[in-house]
PDB file of N, CA and C in Angstrom:
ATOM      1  N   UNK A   1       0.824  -1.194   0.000  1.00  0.00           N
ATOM      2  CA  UNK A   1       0.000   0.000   0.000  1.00  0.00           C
ATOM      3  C   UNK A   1       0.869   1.258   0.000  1.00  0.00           C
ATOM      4  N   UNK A   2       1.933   0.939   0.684  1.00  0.00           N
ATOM      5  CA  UNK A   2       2.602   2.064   0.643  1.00  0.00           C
ATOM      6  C   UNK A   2       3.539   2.940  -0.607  1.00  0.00           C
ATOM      7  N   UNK A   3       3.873   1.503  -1.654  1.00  0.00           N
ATOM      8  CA  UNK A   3       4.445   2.150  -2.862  1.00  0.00           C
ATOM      9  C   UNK A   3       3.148   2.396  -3.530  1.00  0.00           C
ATOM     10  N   UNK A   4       1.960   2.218  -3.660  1.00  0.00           N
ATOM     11  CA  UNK A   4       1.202   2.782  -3.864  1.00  0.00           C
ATOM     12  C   UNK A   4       0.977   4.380  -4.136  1.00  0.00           C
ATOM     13  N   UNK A   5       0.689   4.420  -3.036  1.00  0.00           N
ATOM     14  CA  UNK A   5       1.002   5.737  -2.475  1.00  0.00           C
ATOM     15  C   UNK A   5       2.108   6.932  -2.701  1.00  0.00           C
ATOM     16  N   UNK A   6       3.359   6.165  -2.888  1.00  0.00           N
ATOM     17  CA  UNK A   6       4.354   7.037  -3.450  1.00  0.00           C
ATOM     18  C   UNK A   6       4.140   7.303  -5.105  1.00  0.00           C
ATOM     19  N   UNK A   7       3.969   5.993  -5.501  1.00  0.00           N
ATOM     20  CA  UNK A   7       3.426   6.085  -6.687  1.00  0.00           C
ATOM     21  C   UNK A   7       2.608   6.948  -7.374  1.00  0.00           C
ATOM     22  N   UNK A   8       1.099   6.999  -6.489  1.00  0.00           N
ATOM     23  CA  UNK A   8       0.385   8.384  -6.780  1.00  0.00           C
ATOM     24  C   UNK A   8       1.216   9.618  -6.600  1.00  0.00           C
ATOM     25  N   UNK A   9       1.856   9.516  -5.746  1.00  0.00           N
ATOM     26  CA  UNK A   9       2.417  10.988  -5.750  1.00  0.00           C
ATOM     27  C   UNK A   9       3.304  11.245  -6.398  1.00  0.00           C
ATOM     28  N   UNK A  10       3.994  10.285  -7.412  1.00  0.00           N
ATOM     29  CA  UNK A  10       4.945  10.631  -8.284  1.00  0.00           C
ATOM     30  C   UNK A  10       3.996  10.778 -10.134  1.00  0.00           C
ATOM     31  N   UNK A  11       3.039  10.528  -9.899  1.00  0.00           N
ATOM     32  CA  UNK A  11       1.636  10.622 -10.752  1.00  0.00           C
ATOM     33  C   UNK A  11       1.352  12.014 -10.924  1.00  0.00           C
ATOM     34  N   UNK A  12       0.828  12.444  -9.693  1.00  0.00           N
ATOM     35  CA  UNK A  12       0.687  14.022  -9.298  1.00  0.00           C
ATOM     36  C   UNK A  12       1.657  14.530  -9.954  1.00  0.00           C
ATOM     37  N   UNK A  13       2.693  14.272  -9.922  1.00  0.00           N
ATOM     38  CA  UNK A  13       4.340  15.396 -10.634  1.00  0.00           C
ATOM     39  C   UNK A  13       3.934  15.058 -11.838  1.00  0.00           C
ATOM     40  N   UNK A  14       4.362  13.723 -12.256  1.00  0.00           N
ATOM     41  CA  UNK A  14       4.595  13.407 -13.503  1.00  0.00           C
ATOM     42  C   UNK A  14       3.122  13.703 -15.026  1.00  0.00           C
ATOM     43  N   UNK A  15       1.911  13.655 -14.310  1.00  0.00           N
ATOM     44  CA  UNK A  15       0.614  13.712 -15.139  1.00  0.00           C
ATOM     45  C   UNK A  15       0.824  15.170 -15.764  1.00  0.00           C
ATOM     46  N   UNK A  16       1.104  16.440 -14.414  1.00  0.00           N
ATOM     47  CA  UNK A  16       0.827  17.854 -15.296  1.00  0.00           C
ATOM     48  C   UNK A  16       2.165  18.053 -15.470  1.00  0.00           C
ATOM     49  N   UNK A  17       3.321  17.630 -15.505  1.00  0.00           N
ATOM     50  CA  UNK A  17       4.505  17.977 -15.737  1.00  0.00           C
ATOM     51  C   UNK A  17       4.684  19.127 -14.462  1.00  0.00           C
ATOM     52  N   UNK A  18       4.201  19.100 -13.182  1.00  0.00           N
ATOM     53  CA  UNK A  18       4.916  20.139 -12.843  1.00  0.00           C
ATOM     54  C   UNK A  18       5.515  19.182 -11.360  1.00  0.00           C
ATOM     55  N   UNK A  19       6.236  19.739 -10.576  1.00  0.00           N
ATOM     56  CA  UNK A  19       7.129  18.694  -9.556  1.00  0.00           C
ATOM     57  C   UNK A  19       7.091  19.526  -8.217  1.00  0.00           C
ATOM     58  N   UNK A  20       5.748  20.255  -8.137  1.00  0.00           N
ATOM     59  CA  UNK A  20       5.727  21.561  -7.285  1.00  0.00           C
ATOM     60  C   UNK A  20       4.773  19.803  -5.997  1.00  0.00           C
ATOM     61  N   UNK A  21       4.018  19.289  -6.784  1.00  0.00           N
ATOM     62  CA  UNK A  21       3.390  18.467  -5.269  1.00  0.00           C
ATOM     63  C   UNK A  21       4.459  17.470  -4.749  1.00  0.00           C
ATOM     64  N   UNK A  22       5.489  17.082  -4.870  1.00  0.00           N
ATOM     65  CA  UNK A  22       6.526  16.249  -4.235  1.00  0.00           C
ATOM     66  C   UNK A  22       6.808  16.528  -2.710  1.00  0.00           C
ATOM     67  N   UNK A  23       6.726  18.302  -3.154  1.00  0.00           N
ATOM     68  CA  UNK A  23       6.633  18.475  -1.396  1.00  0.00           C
ATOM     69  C   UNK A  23       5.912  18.390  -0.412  1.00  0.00           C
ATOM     70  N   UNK A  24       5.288  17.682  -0.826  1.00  0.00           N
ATOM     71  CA  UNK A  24       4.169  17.432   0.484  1.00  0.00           C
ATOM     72  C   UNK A  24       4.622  15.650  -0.049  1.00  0.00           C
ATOM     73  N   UNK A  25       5.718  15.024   0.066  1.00  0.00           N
ATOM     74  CA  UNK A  25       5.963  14.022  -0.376  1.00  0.00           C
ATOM     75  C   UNK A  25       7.294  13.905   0.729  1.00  0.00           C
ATOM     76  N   UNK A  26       7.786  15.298   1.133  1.00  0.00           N
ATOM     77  CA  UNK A  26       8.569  15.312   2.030  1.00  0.00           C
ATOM     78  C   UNK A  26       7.876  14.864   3.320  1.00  0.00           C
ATOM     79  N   UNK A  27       6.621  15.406   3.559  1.00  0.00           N
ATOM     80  CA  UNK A  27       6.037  14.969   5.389  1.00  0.00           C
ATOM     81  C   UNK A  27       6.119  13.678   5.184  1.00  0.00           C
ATOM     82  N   UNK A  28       5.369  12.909   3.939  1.00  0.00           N
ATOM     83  CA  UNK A  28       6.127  11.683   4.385  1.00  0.00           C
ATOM     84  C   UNK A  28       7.134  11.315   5.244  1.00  0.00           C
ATOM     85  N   UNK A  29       8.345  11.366   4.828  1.00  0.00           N
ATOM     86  CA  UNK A  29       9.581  11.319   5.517  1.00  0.00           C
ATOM     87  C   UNK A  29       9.396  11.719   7.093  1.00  0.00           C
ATOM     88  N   UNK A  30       8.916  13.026   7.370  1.00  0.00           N
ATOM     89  CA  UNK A  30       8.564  13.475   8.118  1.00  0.00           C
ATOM     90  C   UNK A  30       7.345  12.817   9.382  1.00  0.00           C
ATOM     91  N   UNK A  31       6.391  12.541   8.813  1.00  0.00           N
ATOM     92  CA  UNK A  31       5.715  12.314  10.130  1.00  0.00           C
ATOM     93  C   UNK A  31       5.986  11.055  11.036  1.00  0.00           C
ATOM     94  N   UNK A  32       6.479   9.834   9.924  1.00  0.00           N
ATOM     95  CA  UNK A  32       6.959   8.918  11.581  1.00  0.00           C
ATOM     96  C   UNK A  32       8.316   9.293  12.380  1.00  0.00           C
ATOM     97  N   UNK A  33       8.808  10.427  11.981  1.00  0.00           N
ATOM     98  CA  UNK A  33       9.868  10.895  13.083  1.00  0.00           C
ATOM     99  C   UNK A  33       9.729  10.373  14.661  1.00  0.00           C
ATOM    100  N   UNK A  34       8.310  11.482  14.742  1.00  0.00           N
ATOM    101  CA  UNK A  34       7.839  12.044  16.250  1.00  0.00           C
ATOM    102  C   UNK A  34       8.160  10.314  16.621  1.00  0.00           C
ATOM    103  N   UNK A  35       7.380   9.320  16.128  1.00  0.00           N
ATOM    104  CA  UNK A  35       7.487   8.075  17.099  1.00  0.00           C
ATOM    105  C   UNK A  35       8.843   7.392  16.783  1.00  0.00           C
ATOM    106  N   UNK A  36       9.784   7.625  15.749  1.00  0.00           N
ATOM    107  CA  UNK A  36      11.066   7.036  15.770  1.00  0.00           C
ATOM    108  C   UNK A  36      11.977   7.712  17.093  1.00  0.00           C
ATOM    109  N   UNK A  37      11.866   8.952  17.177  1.00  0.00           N
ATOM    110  CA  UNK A  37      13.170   9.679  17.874  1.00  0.00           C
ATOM    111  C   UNK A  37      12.294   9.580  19.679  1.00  0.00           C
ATOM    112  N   UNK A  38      10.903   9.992  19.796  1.00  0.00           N
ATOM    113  CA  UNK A  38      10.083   9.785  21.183  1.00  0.00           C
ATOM    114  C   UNK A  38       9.623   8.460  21.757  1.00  0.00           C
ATOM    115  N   UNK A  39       9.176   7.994  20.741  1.00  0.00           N
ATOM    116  CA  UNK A  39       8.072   7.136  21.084  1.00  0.00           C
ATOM    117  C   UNK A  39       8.790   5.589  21.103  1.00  0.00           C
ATOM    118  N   UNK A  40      10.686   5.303  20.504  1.00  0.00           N
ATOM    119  CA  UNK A  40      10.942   4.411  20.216  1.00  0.00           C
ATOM    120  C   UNK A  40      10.609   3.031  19.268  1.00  0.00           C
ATOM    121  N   UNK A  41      10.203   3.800  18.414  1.00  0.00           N
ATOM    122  CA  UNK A  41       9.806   3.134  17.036  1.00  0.00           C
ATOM    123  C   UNK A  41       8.414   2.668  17.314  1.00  0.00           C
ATOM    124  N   UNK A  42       7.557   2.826  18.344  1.00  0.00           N
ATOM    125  CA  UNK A  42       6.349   1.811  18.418  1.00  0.00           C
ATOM    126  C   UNK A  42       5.338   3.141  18.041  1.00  0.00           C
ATOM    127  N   UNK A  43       4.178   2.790  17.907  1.00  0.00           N
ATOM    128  CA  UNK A  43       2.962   3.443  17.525  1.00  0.00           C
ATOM    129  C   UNK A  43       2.097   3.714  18.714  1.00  0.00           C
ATOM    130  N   UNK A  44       2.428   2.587  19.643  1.00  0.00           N
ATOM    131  CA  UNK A  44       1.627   2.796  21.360  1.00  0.00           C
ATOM    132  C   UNK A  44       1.321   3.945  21.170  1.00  0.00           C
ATOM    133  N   UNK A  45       2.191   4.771  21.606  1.00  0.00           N
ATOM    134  CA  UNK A  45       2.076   6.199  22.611  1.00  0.00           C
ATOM    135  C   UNK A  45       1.036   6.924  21.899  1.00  0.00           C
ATOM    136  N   UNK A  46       0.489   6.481  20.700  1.00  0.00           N
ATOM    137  CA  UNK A  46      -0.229   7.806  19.926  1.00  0.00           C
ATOM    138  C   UNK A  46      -1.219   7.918  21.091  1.00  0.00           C
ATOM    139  N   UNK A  47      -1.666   6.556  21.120  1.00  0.00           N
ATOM    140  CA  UNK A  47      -3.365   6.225  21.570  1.00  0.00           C
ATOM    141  C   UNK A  47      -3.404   6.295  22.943  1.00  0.00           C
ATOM    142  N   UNK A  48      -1.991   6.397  23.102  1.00  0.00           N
ATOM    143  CA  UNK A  48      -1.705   6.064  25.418  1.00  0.00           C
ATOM    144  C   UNK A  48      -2.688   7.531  25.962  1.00  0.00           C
ATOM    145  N   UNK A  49      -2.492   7.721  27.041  1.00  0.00           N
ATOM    146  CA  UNK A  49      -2.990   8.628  27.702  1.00  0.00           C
ATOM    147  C   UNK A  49      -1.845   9.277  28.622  1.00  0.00           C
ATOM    148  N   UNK A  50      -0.668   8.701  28.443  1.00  0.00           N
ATOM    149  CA  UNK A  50       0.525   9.329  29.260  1.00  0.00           C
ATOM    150  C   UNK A  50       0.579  10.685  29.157  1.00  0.00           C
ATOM    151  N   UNK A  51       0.968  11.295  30.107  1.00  0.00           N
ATOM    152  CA  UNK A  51       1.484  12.939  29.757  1.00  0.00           C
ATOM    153  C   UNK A  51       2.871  13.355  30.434  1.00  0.00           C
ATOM    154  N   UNK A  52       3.401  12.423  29.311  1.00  0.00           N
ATOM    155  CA  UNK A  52       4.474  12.955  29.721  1.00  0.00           C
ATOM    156  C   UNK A  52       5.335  14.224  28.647  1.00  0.00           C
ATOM    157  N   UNK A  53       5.874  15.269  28.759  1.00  0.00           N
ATOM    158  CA  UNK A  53       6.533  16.140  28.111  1.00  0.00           C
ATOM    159  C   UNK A  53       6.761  15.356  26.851  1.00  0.00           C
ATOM    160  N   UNK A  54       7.701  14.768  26.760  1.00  0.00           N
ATOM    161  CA  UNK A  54       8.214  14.269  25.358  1.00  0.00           C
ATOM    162  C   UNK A  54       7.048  13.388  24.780  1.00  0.00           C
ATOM    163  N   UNK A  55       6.393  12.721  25.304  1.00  0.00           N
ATOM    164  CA  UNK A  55       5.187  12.018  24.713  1.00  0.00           C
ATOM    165  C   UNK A  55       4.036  13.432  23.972  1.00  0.00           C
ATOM    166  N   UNK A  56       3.773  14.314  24.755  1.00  0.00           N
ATOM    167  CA  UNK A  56       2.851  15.355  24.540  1.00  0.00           C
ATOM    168  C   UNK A  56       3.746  15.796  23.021  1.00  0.00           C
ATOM    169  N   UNK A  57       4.944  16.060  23.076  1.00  0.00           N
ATOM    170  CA  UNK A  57       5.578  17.049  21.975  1.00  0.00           C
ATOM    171  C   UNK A  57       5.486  15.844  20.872  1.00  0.00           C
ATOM    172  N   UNK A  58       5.717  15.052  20.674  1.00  0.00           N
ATOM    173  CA  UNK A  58       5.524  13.257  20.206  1.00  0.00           C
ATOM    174  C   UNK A  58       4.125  13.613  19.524  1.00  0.00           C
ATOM    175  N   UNK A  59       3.445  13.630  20.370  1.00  0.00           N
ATOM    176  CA  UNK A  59       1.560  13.705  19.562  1.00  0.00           C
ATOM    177  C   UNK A  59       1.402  15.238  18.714  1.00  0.00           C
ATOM    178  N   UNK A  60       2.318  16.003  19.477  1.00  0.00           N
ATOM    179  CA  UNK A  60       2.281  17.677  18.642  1.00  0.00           C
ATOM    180  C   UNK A  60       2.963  17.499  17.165  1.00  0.00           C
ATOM    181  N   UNK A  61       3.910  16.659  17.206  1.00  0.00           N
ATOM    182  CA  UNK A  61       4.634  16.628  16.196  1.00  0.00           C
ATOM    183  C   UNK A  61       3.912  15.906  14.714  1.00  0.00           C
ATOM    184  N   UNK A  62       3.754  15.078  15.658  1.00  0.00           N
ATOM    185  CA  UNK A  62       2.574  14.198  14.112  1.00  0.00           C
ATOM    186  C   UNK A  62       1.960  14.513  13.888  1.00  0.00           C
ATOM    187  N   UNK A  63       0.967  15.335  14.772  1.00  0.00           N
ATOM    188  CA  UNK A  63      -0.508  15.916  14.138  1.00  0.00           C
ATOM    189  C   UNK A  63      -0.195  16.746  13.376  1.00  0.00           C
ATOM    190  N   UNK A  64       0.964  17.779  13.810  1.00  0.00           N
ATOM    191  CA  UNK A  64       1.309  18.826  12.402  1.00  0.00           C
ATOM    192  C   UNK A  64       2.081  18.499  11.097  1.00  0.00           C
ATOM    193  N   UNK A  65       2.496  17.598  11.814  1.00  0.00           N
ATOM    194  CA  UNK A  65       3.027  16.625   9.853  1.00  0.00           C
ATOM    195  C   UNK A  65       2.037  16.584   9.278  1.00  0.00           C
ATOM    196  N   UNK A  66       0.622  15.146   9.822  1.00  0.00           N
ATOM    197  CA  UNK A  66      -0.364  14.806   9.270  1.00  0.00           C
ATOM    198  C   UNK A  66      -1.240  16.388   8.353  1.00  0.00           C
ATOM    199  N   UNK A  67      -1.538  17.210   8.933  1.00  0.00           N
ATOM    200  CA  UNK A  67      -1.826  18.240   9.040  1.00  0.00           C
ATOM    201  C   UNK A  67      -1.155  18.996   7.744  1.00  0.00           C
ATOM    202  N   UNK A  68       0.173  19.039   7.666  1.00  0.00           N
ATOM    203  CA  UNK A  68       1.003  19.814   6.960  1.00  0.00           C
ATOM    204  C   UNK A  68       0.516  18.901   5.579  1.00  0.00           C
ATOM    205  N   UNK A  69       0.926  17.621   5.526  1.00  0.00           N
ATOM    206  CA  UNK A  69       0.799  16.678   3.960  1.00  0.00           C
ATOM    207  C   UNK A  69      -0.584  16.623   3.592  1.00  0.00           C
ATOM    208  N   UNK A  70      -1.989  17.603   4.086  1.00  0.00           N
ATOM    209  CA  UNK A  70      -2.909  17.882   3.851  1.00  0.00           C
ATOM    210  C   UNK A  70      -2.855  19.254   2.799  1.00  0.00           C
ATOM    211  N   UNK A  71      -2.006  20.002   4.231  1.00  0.00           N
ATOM    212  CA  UNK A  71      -2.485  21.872   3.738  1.00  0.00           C
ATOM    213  C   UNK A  71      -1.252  22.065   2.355  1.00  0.00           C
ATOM    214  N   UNK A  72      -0.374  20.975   2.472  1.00  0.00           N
ATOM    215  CA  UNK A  72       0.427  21.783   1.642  1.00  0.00           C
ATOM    216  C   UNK A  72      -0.047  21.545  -0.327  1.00  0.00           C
ATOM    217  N   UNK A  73      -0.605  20.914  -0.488  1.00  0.00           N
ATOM    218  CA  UNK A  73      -1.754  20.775  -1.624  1.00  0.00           C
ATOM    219  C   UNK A  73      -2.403  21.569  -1.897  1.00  0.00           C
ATOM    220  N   UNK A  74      -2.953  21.685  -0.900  1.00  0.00           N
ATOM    221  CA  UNK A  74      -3.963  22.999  -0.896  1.00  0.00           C
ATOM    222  C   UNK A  74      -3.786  24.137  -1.024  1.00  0.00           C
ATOM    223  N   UNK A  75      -2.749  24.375  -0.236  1.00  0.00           N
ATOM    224  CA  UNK A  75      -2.123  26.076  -0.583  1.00  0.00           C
ATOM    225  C   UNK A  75      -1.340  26.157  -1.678  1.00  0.00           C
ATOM    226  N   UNK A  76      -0.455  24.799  -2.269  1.00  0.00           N
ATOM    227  CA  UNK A  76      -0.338  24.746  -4.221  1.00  0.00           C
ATOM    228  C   UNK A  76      -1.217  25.315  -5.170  1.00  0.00           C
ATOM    229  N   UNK A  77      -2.293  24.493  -4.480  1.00  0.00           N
ATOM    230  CA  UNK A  77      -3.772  24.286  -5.394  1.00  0.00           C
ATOM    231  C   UNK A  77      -3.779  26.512  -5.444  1.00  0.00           C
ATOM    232  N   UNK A  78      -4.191  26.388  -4.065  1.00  0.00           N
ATOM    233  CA  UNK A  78      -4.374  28.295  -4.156  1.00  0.00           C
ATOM    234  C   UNK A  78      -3.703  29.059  -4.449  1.00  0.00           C
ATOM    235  N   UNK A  79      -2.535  28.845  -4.350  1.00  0.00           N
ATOM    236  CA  UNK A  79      -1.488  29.976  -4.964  1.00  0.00           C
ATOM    237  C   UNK A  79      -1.612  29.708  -6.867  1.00  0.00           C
ATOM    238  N   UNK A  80      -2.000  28.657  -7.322  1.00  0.00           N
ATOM    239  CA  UNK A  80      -1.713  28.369  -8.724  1.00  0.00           C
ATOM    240  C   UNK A  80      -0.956  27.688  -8.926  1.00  0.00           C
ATOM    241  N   UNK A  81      -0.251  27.160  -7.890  1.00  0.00           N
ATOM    242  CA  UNK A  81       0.778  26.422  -8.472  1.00  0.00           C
ATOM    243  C   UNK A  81       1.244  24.858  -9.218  1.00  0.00           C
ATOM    244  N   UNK A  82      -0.192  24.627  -8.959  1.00  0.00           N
ATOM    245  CA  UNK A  82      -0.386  23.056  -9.321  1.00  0.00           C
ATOM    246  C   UNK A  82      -2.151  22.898 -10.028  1.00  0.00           C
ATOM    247  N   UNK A  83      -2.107  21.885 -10.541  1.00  0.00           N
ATOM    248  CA  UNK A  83      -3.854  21.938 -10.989  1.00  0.00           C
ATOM    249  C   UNK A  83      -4.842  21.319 -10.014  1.00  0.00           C
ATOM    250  N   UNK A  84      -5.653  21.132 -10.011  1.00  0.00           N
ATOM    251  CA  UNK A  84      -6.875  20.635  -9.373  1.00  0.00           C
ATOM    252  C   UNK A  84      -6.471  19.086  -9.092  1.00  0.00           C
ATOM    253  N   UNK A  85      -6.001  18.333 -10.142  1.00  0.00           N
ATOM    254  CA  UNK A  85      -6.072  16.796 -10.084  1.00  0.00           C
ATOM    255  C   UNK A  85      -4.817  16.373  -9.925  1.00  0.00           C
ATOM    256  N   UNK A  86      -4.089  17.457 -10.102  1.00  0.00           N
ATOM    257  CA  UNK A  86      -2.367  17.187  -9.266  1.00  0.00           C
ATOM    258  C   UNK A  86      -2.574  16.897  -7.491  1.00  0.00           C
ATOM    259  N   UNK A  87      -3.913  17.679  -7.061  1.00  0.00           N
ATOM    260  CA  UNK A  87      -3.974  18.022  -5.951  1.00  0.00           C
ATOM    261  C   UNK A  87      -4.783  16.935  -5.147  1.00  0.00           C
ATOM    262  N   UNK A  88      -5.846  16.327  -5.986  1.00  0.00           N
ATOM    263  CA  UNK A  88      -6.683  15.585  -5.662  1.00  0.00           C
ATOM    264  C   UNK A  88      -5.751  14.307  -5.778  1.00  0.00           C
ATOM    265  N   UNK A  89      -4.938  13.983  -6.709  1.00  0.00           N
ATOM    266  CA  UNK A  89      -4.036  12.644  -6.361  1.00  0.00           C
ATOM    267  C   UNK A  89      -3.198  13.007  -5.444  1.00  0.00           C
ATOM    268  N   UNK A  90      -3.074  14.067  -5.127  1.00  0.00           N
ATOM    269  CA  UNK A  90      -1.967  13.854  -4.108  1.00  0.00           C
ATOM    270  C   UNK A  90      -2.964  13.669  -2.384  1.00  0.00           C
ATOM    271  N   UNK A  91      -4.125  13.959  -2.291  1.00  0.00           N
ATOM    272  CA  UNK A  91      -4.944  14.102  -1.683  1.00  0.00           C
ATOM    273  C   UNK A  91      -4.924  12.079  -1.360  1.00  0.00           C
ATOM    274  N   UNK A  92      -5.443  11.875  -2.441  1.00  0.00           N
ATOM    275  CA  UNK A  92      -5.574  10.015  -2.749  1.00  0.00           C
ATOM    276  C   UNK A  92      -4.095   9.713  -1.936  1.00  0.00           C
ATOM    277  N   UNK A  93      -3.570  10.245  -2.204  1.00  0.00           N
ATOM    278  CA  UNK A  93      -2.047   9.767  -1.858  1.00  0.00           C
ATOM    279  C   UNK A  93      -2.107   8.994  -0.755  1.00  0.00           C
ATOM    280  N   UNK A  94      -2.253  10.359   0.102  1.00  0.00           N
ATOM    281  CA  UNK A  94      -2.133  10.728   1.485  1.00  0.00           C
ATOM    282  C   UNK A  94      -2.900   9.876   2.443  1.00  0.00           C
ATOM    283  N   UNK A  95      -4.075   9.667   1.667  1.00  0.00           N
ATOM    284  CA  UNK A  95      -5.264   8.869   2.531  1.00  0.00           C
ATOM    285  C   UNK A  95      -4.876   7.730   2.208  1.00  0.00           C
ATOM    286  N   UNK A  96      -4.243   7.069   1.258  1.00  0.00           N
ATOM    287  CA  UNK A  96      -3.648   5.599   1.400  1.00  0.00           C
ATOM    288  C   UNK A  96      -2.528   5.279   1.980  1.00  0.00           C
ATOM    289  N   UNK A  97      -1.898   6.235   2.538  1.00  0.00           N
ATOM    290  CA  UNK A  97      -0.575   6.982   3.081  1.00  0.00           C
ATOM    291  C   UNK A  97      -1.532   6.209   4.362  1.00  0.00           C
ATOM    292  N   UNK A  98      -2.585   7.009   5.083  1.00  0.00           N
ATOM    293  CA  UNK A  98      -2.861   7.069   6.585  1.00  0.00           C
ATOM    294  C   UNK A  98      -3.453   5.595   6.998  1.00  0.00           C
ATOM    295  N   UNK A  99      -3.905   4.908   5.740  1.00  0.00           N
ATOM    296  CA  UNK A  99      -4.564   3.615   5.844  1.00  0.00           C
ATOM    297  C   UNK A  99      -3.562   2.722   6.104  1.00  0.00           C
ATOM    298  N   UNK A 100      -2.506   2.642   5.243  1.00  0.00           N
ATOM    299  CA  UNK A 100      -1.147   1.389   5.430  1.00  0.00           C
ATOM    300  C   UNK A 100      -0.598   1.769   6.620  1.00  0.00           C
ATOM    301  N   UNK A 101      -0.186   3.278   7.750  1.00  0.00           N
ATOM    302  CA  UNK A 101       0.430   3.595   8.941  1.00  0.00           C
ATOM    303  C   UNK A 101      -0.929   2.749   9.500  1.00  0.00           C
ATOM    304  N   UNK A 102      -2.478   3.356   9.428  1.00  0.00           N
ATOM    305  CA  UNK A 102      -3.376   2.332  10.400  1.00  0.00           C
ATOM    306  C   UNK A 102      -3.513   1.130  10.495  1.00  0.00           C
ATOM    307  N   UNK A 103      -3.057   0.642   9.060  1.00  0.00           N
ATOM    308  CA  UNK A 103      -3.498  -0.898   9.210  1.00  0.00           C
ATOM    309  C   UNK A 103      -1.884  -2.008  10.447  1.00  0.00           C
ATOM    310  N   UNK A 104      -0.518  -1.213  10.045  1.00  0.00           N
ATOM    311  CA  UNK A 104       0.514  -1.224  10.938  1.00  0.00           C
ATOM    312  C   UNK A 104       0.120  -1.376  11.760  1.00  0.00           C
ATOM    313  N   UNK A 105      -0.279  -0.232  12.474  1.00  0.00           N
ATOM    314  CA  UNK A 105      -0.397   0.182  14.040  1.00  0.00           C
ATOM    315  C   UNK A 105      -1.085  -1.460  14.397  1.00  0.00           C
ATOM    316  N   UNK A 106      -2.506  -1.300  13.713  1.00  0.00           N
ATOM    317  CA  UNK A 106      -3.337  -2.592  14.160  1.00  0.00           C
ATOM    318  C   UNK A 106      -2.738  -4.003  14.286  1.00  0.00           C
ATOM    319  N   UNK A 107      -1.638  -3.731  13.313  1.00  0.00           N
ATOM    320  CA  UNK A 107      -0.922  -5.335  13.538  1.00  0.00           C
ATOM    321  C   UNK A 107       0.198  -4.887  14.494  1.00  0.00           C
ATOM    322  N   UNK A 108       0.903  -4.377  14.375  1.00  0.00           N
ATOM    323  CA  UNK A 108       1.462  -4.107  16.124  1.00  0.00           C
ATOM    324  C   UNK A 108       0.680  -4.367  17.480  1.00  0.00           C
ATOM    325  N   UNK A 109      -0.646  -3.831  17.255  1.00  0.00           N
ATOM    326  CA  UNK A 109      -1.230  -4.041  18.080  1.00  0.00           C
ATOM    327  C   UNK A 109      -1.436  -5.443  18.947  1.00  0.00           C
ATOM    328  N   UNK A 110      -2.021  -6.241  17.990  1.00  0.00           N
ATOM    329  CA  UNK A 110      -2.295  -8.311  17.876  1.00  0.00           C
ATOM    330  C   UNK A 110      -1.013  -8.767  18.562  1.00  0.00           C
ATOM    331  N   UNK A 111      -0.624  -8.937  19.404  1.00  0.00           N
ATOM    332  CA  UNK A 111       0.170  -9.876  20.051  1.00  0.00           C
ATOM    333  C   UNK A 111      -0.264 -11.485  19.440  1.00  0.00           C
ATOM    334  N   UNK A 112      -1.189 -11.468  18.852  1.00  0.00           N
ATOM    335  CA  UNK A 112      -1.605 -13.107  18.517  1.00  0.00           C
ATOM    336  C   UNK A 112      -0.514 -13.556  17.156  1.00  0.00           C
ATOM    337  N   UNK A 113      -0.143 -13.024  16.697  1.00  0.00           N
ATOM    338  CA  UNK A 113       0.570 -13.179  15.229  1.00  0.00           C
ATOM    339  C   UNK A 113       1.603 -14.262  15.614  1.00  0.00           C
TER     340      UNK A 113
END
């Protein structure tokens, strides 16, 4: 699911010839930070209820990735800088992007495996 996903977003560049949506191809990269460098590679902490400092900055951090590989399409889309369906695949992207991190988490989850 996940080359999928990159896939669309190399679609987005490649369909209108322009290479302006890649960057929102960067949060990729970007949003499993917060749980690589805080959270120690696991997905737990999203859903925990801990409050601890680095856990809190941990949940701040992803939501504004998640957040960012939304708006930054959008504000392409508004400035002109990209077309409508550059924006909408990259949109597709993203949401198959959040499905393969959920479907993870869930198998992390299963201790039965």
């Amino acid at each position: 699911m996940f080359s999928t996903s990159v896939l669309l977003q190399i679609l987005a560049c490649a369909l209108y010839s322009n290479w302006w949506p890649m960057l929102s191809a960067l949060m990729y990269v970007v949003v499993p930070m917060p749980c690589l460098f805080f959270g120690g590679g696991s997905t737990s902490f999203l859903v925990s209820r801990e409050s601890n400092g680095w856990i809190n900055g941990a949940k701040f951090l992803t939501g504004f990735s998640a957040v960012g590989s939304i708006a930054i399409p959008a504000i392409l889309r508004h400035a002109g800088l990209i077309e409508t369906g550059a924006m909408w695949i990259a949109f597709t992207s993203f949401f198959i992007l959040v499905c393969t991190v959920l479907c993870y988490h869930r198998a992390n989850l299963d201790e039965d495996w």
